[in-house]
N, C-alpha and C. Protein backbone atom coordinates (compact mmCIF):
# COMPACT_ATOMS: atom_id res chain seq x y z
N UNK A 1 -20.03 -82.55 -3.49
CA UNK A 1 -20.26 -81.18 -3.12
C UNK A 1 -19.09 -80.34 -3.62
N UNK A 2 -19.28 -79.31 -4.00
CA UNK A 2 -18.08 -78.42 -4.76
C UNK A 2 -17.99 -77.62 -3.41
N UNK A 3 -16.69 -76.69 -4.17
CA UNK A 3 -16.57 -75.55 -2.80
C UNK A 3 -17.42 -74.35 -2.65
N UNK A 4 -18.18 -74.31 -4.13
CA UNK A 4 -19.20 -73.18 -3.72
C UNK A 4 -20.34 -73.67 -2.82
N UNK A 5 -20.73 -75.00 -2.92
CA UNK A 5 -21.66 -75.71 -2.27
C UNK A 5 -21.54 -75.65 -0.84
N UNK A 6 -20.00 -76.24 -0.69
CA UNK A 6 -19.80 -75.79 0.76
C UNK A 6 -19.59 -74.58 1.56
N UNK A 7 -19.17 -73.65 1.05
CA UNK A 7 -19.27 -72.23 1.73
C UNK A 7 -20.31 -71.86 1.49
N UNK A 8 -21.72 -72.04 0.92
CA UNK A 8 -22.84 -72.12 0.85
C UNK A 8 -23.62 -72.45 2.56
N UNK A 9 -23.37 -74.01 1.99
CA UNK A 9 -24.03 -74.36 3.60
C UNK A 9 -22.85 -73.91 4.76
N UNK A 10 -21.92 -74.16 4.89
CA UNK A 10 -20.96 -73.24 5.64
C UNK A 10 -21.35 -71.83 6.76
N UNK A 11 -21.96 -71.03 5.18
CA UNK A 11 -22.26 -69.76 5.93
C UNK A 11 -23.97 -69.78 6.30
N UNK A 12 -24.57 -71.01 6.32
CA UNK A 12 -26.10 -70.55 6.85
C UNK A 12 -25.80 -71.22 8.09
N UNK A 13 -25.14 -72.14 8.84
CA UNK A 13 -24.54 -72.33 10.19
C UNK A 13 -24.30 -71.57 10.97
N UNK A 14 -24.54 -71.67 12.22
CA UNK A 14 -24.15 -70.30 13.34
C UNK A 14 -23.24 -71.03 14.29
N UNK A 15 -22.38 -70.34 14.70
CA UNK A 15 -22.03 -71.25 16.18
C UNK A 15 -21.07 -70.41 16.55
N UNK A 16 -20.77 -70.32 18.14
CA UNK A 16 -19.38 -70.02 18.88
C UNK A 16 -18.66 -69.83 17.96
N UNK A 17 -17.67 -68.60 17.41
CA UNK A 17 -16.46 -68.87 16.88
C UNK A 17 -15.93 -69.47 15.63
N UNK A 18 -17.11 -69.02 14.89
CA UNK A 18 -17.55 -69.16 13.56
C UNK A 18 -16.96 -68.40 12.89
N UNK A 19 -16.57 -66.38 13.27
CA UNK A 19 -15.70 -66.21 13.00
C UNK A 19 -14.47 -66.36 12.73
N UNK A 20 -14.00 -66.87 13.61
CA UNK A 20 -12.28 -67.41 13.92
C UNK A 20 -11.84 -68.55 12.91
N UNK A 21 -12.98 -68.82 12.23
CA UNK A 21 -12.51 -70.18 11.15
C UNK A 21 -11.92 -69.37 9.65
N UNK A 22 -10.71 -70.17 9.47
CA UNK A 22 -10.53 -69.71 7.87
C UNK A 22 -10.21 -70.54 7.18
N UNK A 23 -11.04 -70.09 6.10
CA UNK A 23 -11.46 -71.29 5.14
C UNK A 23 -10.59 -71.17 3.71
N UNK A 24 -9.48 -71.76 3.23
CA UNK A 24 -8.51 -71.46 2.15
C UNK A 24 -9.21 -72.51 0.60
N UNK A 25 -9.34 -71.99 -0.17
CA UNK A 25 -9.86 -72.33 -1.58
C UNK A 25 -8.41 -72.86 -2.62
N UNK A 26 -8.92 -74.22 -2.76
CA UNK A 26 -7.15 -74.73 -3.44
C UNK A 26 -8.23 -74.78 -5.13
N UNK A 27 -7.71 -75.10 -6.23
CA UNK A 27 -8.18 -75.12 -7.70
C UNK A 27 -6.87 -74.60 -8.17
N UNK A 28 -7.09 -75.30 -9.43
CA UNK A 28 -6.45 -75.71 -10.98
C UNK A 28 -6.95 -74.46 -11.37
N UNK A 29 -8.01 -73.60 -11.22
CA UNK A 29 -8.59 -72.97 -12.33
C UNK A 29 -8.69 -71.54 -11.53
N UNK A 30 -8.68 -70.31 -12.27
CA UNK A 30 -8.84 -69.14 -11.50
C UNK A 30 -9.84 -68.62 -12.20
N UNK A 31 -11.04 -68.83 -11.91
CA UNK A 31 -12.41 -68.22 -12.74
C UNK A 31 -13.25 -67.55 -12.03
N UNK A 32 -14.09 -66.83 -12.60
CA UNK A 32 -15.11 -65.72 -12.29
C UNK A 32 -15.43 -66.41 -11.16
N UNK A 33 -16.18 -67.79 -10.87
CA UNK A 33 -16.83 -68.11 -10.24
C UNK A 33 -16.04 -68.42 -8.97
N UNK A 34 -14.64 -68.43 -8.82
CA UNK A 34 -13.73 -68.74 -7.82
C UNK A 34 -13.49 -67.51 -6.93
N UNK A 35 -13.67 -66.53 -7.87
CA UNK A 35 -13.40 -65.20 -6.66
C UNK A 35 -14.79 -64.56 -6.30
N UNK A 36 -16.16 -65.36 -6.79
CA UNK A 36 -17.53 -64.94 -6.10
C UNK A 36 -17.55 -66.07 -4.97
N UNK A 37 -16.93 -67.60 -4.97
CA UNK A 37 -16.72 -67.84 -3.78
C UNK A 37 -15.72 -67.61 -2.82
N UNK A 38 -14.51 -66.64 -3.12
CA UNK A 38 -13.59 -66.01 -2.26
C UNK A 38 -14.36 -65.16 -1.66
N UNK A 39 -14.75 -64.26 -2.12
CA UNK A 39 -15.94 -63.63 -1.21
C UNK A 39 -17.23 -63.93 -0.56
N UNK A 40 -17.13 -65.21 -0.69
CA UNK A 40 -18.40 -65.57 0.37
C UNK A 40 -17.12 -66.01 1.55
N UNK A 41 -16.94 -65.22 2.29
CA UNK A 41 -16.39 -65.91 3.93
C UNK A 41 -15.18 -67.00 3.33
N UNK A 42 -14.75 -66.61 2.35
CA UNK A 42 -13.24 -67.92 2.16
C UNK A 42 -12.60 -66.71 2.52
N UNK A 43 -11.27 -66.99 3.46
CA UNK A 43 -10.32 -66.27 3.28
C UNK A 43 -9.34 -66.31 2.56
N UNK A 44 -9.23 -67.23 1.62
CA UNK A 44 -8.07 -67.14 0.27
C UNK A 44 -7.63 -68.12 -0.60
N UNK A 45 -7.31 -67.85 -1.45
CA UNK A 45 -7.09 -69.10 -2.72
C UNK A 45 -6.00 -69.16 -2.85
N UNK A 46 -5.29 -70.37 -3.30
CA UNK A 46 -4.43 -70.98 -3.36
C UNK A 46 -4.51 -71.84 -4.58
N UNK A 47 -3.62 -71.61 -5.63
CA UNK A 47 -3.63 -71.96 -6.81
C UNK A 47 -2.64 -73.95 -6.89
N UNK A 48 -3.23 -74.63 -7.44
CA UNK A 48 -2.97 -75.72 -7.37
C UNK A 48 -1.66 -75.99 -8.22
N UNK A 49 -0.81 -76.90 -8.23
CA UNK A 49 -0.41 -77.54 -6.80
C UNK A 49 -0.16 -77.32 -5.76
N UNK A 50 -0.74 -77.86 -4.47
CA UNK A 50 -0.81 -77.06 -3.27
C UNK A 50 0.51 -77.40 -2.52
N UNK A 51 1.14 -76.30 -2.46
CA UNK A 51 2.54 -76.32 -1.27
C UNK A 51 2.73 -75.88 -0.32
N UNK A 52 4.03 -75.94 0.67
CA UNK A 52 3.95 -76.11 2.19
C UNK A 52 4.20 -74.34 1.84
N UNK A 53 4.69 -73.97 0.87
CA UNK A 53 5.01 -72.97 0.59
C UNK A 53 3.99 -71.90 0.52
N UNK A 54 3.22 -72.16 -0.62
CA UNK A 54 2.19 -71.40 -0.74
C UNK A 54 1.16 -71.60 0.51
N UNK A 55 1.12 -72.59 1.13
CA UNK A 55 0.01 -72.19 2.30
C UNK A 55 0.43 -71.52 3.37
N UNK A 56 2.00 -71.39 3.57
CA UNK A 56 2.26 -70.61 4.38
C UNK A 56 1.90 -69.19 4.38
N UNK A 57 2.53 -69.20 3.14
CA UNK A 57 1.81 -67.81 2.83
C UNK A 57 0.46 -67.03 3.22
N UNK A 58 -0.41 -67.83 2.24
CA UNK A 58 -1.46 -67.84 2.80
C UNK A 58 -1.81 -67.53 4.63
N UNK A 59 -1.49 -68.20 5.04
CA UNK A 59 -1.73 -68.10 6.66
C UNK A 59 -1.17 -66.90 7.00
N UNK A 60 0.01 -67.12 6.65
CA UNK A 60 0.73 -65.39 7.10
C UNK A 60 0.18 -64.23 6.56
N UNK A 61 -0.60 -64.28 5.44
CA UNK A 61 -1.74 -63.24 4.48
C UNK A 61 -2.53 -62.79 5.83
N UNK A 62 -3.37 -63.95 5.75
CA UNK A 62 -4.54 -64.22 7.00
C UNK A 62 -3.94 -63.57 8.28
N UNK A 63 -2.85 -63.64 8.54
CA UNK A 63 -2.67 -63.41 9.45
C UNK A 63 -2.32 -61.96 10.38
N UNK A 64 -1.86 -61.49 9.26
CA UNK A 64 -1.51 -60.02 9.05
C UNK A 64 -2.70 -59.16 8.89
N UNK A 65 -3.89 -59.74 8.41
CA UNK A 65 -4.83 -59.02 7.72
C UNK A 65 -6.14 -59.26 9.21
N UNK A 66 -5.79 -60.11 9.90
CA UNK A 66 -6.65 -59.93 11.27
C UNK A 66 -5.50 -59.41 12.79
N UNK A 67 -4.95 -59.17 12.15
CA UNK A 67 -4.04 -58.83 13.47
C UNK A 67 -3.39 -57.77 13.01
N UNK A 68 -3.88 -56.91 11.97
CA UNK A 68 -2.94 -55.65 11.10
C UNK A 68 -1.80 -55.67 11.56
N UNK A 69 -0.74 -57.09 11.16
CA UNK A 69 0.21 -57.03 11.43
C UNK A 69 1.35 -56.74 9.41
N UNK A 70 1.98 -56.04 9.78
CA UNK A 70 3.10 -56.03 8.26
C UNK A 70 3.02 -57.11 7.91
């Protein structure tokens, strides 16, 4: 299953708090087709090799951006 596959079936699921999930996109490759699945309900990509670094980030992105925090 690829990751478009899974944020596919992903988003036809319902449940409790389905919102509150965030879903981070890791790849080697930054292509057309990577930022039409950033916008299906991923909240963000992360360019490979994946670090403690860059996912922090990430989270702190996420995090700022649901809590309009700086």
């Amino acid at each position: 299953m690829t990751g478009a596959e899974f944020l596919d079936e992903f988003n036809k699921l319902t449940f409790f708090g389905q919102q509150q999930i965030d879903i981070l996109m890791v790849s080697n490759d930054y292509l057309w087709e990577i930022k039409t699945d950033i916008s299906k309900n991923c909240s963000g990509y992360i360019d490979k090799p994946l670090t403690s670094t860059k996912l922090l980030a990430q989270m702190q992105n996420i995090r700022s951006k649901r809590y309009n925090m700086p």
